[in-house]
N, C-alpha and C. Protein backbone atom coordinates (compact mmCIF):
# COMPACT_ATOMS: atom_id res chain seq x y z
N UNK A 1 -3.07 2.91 66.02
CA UNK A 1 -2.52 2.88 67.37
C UNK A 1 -3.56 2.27 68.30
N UNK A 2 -2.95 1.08 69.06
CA UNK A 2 -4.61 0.46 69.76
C UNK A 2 -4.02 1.26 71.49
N UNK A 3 -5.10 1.23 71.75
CA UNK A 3 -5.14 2.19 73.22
C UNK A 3 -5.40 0.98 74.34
N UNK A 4 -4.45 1.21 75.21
CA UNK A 4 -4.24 -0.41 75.83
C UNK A 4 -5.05 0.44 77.37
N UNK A 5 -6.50 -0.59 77.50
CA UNK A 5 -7.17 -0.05 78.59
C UNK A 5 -7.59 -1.62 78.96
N UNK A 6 -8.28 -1.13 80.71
CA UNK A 6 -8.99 -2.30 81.49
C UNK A 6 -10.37 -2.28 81.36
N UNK A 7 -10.95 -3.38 81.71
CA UNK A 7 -12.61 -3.97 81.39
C UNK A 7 -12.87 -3.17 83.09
N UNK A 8 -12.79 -2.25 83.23
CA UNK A 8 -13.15 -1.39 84.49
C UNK A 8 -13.42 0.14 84.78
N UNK A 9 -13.80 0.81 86.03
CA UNK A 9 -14.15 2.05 86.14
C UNK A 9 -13.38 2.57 86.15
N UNK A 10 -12.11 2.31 86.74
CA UNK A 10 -11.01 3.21 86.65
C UNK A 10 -10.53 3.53 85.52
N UNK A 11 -10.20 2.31 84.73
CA UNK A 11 -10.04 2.37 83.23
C UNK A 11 -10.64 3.41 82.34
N UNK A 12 -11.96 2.96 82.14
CA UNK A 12 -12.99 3.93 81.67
C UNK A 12 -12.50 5.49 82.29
N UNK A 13 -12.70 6.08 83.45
CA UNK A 13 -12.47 7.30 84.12
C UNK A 13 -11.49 7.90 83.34
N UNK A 14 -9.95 7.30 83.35
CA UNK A 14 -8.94 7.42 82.64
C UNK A 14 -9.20 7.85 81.27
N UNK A 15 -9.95 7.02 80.85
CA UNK A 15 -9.53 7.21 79.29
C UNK A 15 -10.77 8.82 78.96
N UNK A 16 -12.03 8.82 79.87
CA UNK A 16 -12.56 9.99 79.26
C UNK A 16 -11.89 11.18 79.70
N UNK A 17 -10.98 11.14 80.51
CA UNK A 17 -10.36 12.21 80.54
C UNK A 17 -8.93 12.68 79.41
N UNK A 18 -8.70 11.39 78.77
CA UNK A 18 -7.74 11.57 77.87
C UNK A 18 -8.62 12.18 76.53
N UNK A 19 -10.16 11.45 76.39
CA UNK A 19 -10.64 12.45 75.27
C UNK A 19 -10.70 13.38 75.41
N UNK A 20 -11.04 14.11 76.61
CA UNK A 20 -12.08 15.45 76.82
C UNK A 20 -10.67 16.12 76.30
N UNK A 21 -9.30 15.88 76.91
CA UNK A 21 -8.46 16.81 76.63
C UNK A 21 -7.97 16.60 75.01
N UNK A 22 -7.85 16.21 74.37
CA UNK A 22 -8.20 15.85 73.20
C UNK A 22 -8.99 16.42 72.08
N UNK A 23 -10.08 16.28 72.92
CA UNK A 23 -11.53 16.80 71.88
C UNK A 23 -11.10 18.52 72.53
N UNK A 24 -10.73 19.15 73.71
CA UNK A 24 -10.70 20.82 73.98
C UNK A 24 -9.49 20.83 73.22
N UNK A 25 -8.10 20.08 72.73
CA UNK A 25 -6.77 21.06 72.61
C UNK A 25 -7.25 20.66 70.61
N UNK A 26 -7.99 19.61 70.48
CA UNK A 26 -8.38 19.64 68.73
C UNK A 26 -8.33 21.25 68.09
N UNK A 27 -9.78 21.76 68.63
CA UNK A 27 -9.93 23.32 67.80
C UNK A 27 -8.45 24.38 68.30
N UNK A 28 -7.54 24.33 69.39
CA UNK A 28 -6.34 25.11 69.61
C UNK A 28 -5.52 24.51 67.95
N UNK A 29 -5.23 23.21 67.87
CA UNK A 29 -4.21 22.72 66.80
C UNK A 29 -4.80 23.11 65.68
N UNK A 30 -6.24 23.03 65.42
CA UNK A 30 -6.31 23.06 63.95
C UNK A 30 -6.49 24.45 63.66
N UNK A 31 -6.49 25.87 64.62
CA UNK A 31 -7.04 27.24 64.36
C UNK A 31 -4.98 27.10 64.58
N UNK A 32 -4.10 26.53 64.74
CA UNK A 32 -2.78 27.10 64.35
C UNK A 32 -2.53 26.64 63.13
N UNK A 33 -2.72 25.60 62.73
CA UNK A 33 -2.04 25.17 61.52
C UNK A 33 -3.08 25.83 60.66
N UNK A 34 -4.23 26.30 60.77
CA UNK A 34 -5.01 27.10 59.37
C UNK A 34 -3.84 28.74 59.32
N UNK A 35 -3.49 29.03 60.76
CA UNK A 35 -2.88 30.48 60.71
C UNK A 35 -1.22 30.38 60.08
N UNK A 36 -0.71 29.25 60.39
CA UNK A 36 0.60 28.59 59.76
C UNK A 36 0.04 28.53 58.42
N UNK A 37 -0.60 28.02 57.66
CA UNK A 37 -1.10 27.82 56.34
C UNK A 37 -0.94 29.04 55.96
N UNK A 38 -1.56 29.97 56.16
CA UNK A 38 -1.64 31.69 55.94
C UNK A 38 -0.04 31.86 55.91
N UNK A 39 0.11 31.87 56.83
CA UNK A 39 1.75 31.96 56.97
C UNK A 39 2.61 31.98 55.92
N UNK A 40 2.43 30.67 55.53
CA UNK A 40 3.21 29.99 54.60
C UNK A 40 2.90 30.62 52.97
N UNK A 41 1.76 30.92 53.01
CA UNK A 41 1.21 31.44 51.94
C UNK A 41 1.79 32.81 51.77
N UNK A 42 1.73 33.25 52.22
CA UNK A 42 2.21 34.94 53.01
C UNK A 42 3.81 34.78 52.56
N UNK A 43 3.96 34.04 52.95
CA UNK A 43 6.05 33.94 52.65
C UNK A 43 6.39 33.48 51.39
N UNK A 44 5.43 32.36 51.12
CA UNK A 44 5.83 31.83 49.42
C UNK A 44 5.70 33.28 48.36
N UNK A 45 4.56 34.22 49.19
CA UNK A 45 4.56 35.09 47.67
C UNK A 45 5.67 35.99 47.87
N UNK A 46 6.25 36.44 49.39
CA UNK A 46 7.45 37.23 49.75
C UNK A 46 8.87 36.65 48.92
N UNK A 47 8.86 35.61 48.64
CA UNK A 47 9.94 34.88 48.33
C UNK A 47 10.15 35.24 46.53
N UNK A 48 8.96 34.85 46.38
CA UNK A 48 8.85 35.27 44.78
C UNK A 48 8.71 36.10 44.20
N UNK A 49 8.55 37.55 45.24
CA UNK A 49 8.63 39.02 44.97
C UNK A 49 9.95 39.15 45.22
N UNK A 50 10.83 38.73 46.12
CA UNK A 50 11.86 39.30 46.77
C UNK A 50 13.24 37.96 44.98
N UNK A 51 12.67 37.03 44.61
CA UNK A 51 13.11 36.34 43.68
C UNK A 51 13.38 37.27 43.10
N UNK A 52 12.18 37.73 42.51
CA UNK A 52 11.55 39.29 41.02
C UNK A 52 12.65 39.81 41.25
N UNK A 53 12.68 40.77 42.35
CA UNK A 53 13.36 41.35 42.46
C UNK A 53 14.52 41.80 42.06
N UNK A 54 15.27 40.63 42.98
CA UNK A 54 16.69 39.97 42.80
C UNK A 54 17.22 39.60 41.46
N UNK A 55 16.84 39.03 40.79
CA UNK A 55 16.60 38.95 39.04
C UNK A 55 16.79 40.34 38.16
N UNK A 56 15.84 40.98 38.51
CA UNK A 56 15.84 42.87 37.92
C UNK A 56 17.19 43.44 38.07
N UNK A 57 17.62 43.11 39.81
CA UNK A 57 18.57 43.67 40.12
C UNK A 57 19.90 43.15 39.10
N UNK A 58 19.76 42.09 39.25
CA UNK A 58 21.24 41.32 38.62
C UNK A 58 21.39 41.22 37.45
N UNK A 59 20.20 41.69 36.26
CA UNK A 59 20.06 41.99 34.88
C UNK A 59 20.52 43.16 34.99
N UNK A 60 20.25 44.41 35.36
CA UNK A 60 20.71 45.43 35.72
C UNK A 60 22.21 45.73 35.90
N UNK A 61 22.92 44.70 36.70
CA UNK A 61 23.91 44.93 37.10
C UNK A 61 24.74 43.94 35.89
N UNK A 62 24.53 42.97 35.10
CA UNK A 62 25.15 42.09 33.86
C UNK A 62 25.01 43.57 32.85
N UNK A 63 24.09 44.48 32.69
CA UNK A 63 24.24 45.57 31.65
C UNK A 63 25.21 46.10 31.54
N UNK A 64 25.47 46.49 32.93
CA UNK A 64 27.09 47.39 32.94
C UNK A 64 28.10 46.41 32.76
N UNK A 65 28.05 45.34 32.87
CA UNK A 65 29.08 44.12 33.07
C UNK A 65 30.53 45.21 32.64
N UNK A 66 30.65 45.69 31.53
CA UNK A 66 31.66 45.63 30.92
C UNK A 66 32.50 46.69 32.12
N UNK A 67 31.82 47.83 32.79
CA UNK A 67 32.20 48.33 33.43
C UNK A 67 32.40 48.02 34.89
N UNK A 68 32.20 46.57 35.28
CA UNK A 68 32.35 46.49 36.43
C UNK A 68 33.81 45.85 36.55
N UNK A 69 34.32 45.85 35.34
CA UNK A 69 35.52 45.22 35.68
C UNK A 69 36.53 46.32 36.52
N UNK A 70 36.26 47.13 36.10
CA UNK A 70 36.98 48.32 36.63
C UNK A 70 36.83 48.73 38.07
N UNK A 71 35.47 48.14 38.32
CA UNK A 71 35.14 48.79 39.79
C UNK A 71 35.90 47.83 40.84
N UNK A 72 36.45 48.12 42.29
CA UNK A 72 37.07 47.91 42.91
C UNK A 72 36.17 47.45 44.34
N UNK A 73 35.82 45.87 43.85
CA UNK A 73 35.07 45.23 45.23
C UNK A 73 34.82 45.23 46.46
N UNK A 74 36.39 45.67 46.50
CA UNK A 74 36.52 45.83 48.06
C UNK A 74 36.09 47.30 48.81
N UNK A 75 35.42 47.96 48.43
CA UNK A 75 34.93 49.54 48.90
C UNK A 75 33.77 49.26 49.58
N UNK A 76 33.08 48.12 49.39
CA UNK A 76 32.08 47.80 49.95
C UNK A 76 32.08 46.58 50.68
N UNK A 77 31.68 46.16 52.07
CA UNK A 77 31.35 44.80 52.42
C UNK A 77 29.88 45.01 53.44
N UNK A 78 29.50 43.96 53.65
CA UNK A 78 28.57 43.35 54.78
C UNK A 78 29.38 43.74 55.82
N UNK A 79 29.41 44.25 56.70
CA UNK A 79 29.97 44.52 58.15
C UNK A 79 29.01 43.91 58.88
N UNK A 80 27.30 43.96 59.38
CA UNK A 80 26.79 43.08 60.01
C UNK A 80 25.24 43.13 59.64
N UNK A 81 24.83 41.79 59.88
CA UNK A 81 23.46 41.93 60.09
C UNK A 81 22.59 41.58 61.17
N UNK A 82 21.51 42.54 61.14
CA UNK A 82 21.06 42.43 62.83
C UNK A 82 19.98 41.44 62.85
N UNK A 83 20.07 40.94 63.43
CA UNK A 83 18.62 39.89 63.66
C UNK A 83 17.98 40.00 64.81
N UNK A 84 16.39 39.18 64.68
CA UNK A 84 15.61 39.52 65.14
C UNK A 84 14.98 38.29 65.39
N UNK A 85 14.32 38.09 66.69
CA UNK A 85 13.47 36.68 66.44
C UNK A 85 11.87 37.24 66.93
N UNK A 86 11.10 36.55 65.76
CA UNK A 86 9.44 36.87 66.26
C UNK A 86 8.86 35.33 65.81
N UNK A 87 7.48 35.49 66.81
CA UNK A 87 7.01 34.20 67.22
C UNK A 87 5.50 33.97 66.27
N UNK A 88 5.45 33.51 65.23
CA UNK A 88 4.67 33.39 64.08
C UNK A 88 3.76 31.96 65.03
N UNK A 89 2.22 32.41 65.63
CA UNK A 89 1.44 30.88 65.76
C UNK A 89 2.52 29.83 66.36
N UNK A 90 3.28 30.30 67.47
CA UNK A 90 4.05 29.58 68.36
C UNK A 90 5.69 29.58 67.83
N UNK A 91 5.91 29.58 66.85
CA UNK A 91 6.67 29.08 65.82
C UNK A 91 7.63 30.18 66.27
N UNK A 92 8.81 29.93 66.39
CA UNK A 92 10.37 31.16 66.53
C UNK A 92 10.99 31.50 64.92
N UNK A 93 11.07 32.57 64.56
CA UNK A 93 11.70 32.45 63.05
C UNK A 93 12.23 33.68 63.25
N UNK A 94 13.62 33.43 62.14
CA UNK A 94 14.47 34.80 62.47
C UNK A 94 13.59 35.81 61.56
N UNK A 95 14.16 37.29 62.40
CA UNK A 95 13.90 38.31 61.30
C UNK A 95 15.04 39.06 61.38
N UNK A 96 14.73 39.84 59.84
CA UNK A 96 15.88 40.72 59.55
C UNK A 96 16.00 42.15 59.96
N UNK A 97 16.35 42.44 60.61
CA UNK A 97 16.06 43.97 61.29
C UNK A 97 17.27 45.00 60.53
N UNK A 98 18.31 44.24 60.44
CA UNK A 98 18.89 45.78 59.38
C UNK A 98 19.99 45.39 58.89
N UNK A 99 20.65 46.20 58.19
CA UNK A 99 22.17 45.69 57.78
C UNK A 99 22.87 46.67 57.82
N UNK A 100 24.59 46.43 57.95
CA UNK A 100 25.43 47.39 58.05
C UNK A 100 26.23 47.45 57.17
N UNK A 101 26.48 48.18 55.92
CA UNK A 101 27.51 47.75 55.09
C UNK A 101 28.63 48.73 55.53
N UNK A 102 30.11 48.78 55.28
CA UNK A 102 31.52 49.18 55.22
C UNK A 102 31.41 49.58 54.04
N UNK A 103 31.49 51.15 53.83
CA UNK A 103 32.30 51.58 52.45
C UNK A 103 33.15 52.00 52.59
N UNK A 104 34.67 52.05 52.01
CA UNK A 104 35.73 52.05 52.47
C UNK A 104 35.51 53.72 51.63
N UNK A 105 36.43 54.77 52.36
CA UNK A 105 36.51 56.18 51.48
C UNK A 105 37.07 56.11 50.20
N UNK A 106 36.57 56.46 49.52
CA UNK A 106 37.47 56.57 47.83
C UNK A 106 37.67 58.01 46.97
N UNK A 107 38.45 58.11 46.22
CA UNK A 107 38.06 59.93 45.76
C UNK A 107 37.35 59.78 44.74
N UNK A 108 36.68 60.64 44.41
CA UNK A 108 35.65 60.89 43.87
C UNK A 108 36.45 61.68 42.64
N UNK A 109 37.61 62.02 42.72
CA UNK A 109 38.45 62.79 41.76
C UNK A 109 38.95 61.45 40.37
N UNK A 110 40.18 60.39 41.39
CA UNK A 110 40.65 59.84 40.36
C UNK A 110 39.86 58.50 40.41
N UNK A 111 38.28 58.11 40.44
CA UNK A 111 37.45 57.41 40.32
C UNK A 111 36.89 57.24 39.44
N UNK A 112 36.16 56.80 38.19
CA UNK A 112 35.17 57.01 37.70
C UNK A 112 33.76 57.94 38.02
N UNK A 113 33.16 58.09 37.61
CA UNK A 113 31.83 59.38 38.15
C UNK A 113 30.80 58.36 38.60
N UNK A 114 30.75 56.87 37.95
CA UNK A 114 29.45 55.99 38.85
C UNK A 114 29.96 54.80 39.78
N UNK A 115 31.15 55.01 40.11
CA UNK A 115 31.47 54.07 41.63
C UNK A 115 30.58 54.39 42.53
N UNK A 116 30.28 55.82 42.62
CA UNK A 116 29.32 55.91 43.96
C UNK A 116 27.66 55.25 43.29
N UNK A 117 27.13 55.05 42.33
CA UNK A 117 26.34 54.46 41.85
C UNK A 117 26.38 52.61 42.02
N UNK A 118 27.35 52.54 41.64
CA UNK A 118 27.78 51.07 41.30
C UNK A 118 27.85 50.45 42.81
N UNK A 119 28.44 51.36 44.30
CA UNK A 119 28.16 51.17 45.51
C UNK A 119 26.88 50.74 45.88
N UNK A 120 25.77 51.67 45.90
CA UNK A 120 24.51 52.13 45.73
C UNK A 120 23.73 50.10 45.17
N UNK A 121 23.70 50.10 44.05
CA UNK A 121 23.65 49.20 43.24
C UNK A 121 23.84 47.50 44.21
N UNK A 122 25.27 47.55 44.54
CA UNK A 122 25.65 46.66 45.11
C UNK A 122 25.46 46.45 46.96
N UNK A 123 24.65 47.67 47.07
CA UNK A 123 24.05 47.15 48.64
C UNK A 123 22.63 47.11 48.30
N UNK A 124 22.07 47.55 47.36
CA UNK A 124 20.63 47.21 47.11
C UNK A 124 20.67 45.37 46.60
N UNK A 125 21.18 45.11 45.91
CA UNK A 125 21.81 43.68 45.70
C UNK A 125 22.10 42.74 46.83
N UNK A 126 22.88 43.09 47.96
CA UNK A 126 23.41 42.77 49.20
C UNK A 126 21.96 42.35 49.79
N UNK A 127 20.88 43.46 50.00
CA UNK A 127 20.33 43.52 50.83
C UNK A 127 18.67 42.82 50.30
N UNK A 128 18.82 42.91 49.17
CA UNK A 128 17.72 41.97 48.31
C UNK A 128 17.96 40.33 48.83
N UNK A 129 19.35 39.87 48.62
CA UNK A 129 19.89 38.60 48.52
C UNK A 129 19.83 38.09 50.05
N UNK A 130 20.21 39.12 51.04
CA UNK A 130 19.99 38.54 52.08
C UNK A 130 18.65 38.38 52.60
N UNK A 131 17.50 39.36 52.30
CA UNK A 131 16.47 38.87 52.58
C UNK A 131 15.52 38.06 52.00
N UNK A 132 15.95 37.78 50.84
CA UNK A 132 15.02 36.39 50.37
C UNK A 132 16.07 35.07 51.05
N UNK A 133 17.32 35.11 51.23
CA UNK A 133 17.44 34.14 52.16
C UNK A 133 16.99 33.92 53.48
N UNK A 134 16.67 35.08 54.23
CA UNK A 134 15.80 35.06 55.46
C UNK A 134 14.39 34.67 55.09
N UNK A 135 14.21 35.02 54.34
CA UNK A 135 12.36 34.60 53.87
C UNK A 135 12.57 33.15 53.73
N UNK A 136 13.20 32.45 52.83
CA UNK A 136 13.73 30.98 52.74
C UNK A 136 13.56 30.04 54.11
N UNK A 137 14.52 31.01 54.76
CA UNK A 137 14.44 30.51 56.24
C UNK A 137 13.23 30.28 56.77
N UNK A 138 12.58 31.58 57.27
CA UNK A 138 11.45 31.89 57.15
C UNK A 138 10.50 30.66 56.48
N UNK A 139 10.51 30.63 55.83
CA UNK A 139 9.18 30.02 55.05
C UNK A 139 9.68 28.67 55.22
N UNK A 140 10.83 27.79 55.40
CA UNK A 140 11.29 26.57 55.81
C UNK A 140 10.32 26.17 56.97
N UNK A 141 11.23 27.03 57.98
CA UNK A 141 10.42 26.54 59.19
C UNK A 141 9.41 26.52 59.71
N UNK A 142 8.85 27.85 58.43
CA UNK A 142 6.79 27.64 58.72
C UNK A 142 6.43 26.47 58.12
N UNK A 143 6.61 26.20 57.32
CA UNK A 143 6.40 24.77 56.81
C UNK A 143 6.42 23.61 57.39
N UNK A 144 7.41 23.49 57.63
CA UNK A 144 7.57 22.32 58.44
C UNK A 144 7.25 21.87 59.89
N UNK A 145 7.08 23.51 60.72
CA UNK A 145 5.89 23.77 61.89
C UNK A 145 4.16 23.60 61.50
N UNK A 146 4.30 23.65 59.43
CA UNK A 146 2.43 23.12 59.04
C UNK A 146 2.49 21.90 59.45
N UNK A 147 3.71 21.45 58.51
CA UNK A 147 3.22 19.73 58.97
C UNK A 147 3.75 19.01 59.81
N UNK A 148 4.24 19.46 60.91
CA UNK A 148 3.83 18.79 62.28
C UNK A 148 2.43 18.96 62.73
N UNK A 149 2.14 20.66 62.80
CA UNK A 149 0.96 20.20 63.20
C UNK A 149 -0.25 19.61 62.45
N UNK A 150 0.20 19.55 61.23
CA UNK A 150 -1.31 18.57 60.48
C UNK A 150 -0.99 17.42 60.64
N UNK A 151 -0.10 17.00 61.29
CA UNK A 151 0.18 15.88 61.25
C UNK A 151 -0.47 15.16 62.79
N UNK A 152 -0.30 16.03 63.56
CA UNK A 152 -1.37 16.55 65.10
C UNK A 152 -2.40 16.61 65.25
N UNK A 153 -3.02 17.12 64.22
CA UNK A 153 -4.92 16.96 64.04
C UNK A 153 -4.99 15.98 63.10
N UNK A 154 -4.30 15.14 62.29
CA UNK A 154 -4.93 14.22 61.32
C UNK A 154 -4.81 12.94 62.71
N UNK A 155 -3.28 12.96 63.80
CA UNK A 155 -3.29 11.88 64.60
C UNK A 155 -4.56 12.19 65.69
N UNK A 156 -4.61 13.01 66.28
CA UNK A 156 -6.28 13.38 66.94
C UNK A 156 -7.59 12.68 66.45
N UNK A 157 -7.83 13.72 65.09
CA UNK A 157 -8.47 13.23 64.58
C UNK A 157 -8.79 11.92 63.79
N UNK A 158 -8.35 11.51 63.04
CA UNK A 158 -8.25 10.26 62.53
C UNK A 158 -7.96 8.95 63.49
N UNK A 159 -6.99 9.37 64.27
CA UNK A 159 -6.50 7.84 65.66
C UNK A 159 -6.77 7.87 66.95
N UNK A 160 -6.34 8.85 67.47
CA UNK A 160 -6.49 8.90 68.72
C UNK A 160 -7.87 9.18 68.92
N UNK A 161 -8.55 9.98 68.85
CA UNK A 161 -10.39 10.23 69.11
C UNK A 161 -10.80 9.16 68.21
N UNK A 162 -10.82 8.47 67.89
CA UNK A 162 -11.47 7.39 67.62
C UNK A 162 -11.37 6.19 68.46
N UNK A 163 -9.81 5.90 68.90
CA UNK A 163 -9.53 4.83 69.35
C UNK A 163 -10.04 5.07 70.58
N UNK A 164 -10.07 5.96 71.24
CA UNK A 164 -10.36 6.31 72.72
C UNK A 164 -11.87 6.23 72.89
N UNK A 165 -12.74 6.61 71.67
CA UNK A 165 -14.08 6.80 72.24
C UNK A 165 -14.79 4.97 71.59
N UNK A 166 -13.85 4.49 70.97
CA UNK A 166 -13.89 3.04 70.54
C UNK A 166 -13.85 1.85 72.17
N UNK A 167 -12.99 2.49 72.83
CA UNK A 167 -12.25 1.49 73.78
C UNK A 167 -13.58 1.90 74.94
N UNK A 168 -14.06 3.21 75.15
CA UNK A 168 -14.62 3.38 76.04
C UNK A 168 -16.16 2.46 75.35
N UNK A 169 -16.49 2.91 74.45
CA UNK A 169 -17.49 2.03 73.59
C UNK A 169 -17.36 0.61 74.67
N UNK A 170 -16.21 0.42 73.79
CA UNK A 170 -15.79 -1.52 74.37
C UNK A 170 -16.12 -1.92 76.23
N UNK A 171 -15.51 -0.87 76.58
CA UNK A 171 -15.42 -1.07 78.25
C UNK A 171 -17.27 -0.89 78.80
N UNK A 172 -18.03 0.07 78.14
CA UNK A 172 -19.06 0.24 79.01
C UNK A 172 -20.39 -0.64 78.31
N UNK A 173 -20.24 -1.31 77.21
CA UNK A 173 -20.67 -2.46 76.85
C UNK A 173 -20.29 -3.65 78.13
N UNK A 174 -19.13 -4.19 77.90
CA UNK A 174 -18.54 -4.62 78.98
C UNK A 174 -19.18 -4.86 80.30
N UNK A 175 -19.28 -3.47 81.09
CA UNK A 175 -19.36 -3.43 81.99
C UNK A 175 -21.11 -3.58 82.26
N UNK A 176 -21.96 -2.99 81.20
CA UNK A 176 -23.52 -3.34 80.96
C UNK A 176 -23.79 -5.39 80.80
N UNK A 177 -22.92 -5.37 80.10
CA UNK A 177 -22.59 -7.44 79.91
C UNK A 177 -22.59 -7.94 81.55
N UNK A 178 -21.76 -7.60 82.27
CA UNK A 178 -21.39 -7.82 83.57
C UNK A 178 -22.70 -7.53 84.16
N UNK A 179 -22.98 -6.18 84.18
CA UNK A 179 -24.75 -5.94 85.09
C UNK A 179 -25.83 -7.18 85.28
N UNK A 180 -25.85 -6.96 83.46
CA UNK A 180 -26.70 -7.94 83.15
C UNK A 180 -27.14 -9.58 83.20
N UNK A 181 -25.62 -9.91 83.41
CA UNK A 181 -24.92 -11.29 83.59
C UNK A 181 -25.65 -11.78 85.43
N UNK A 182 -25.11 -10.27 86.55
CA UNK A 182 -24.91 -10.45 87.49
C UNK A 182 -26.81 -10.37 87.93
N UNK A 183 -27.46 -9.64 87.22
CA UNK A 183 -28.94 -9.59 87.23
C UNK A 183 -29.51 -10.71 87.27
N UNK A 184 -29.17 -11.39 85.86
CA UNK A 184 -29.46 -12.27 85.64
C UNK A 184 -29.31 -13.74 86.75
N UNK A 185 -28.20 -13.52 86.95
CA UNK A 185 -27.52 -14.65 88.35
C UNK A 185 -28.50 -14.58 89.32
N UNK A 186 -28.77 -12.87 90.33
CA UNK A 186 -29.81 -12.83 90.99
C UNK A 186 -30.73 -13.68 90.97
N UNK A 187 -31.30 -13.11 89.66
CA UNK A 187 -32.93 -13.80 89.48
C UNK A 187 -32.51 -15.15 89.60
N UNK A 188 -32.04 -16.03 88.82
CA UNK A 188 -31.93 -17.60 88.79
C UNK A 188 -32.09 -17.75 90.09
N UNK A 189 -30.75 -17.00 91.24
CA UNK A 189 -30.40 -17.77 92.76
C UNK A 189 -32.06 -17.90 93.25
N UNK A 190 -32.25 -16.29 93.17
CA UNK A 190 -33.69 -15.89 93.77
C UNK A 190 -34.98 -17.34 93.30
N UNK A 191 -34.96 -17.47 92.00
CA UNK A 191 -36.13 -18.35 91.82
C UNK A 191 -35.84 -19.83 92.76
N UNK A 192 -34.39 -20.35 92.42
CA UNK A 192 -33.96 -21.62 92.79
C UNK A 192 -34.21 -21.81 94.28
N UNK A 193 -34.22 -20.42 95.04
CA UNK A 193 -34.49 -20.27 96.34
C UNK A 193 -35.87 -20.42 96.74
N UNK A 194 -36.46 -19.95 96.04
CA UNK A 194 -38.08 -19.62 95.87
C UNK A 194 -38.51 -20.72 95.95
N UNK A 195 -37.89 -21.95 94.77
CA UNK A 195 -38.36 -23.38 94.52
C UNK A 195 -38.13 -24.11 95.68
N UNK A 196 -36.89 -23.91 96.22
CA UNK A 196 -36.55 -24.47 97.56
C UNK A 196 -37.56 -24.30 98.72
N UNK A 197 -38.20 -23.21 98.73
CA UNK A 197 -38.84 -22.84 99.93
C UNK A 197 -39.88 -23.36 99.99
N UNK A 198 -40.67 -23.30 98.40
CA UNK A 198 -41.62 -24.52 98.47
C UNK A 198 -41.91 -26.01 98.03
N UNK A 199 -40.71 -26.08 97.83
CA UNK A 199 -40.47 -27.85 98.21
C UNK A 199 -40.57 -28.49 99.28
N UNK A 200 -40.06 -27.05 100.22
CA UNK A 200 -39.87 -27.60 101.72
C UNK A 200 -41.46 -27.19 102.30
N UNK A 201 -41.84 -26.60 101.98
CA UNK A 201 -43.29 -26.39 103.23
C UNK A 201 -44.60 -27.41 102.11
């Protein structure tokens, strides 16, 4: 990215104020994306515990297979889930704050004896499945809040603080060229004057 500046003071003025802010918000970006990194780390292993999990559960529940034909789906649903939003290193991500399941009444007489088990079973299931999809979530958007911002300190670092302290480089060379140029002019006028003065007396 070339940084389009003037062979001047104003110019110059400008641009060190675009580093300074630059070089102070650098250590803010890169102490978030190390805590996003954590983050992310933190959720990948939630995901793959809450995977485990989910797996155990559903081996568990293929054992009885033969008996679930019998059981009657509808005694149970999701009625709601509550959400939550918290702010991870700037970042908004939902959380899961609770769930509500519907069990519809059933008798316990002309039932089988583990429907109320097989209930049991199937909101621990419910509630496994929905929160590794919130973690999913979760861990999506930490991610992709890492690499924006590494993508923020590599453009800092790598382009922008370079190009800026490059251009100012360029300008106060520049402007030392000019001094020196105009010094130089002095002296010549000054001598040529000098010669003049005693040509004439």
């Amino acid at each position: 990215m070339a940084i389009k500046f003037q062979y001047n003071k104003t110019s110059h003025q400008l641009l060190e104020k675009q580093l300074k802010v630059r070089l102070r918000t650098l250590p803010i970006i890169k102490s978030k994306e190390s805590a996003l990194r954590v983050e992310v780390k933190k959720c990948k292993v939630e995901v793959k515990t809450l995977e485990v999990s989910l797996e155990k559960q559903i081996q568990a529940y293929e054992a009885m297979f033969a008996l679930w034909n019998e059981f009657d789906s509808s005694l149970i649903k999701v009625k709601d889930v509550h959400l939550g939003i918290k702010k991870i290193a700037g970042v908004r991500v939902p959380l899961l704050e609770g769930l509500d399941f519907e069990i519809k009444p059933f008798s316990l007489f002309t039932t089988p004896k583990w429907f109320s088990d097989g209930i049991l079973i199937l909101k621990q299931l419910a509630q496994t499945a929905i929160e590794r999809e919130f973690m999913m979530a979760k861990l999506n958007l930490l991610e992709h809040a890492r690499k924006k911002t590494t993508q923020k300190v590599n453009l800092f670092e790598k382009v922008q603080i370079p190009g800026y302290e490059d251009a100012l480089r360029k300008i106060k060379r520049f402007m030392e060229d000019e001094e020196n140029l105009s010094k130089s002019s002095q002296k010549i006028l000054k001598s040529i004057q000098e010669k003049r003065k005693g040509d004439e007396v």
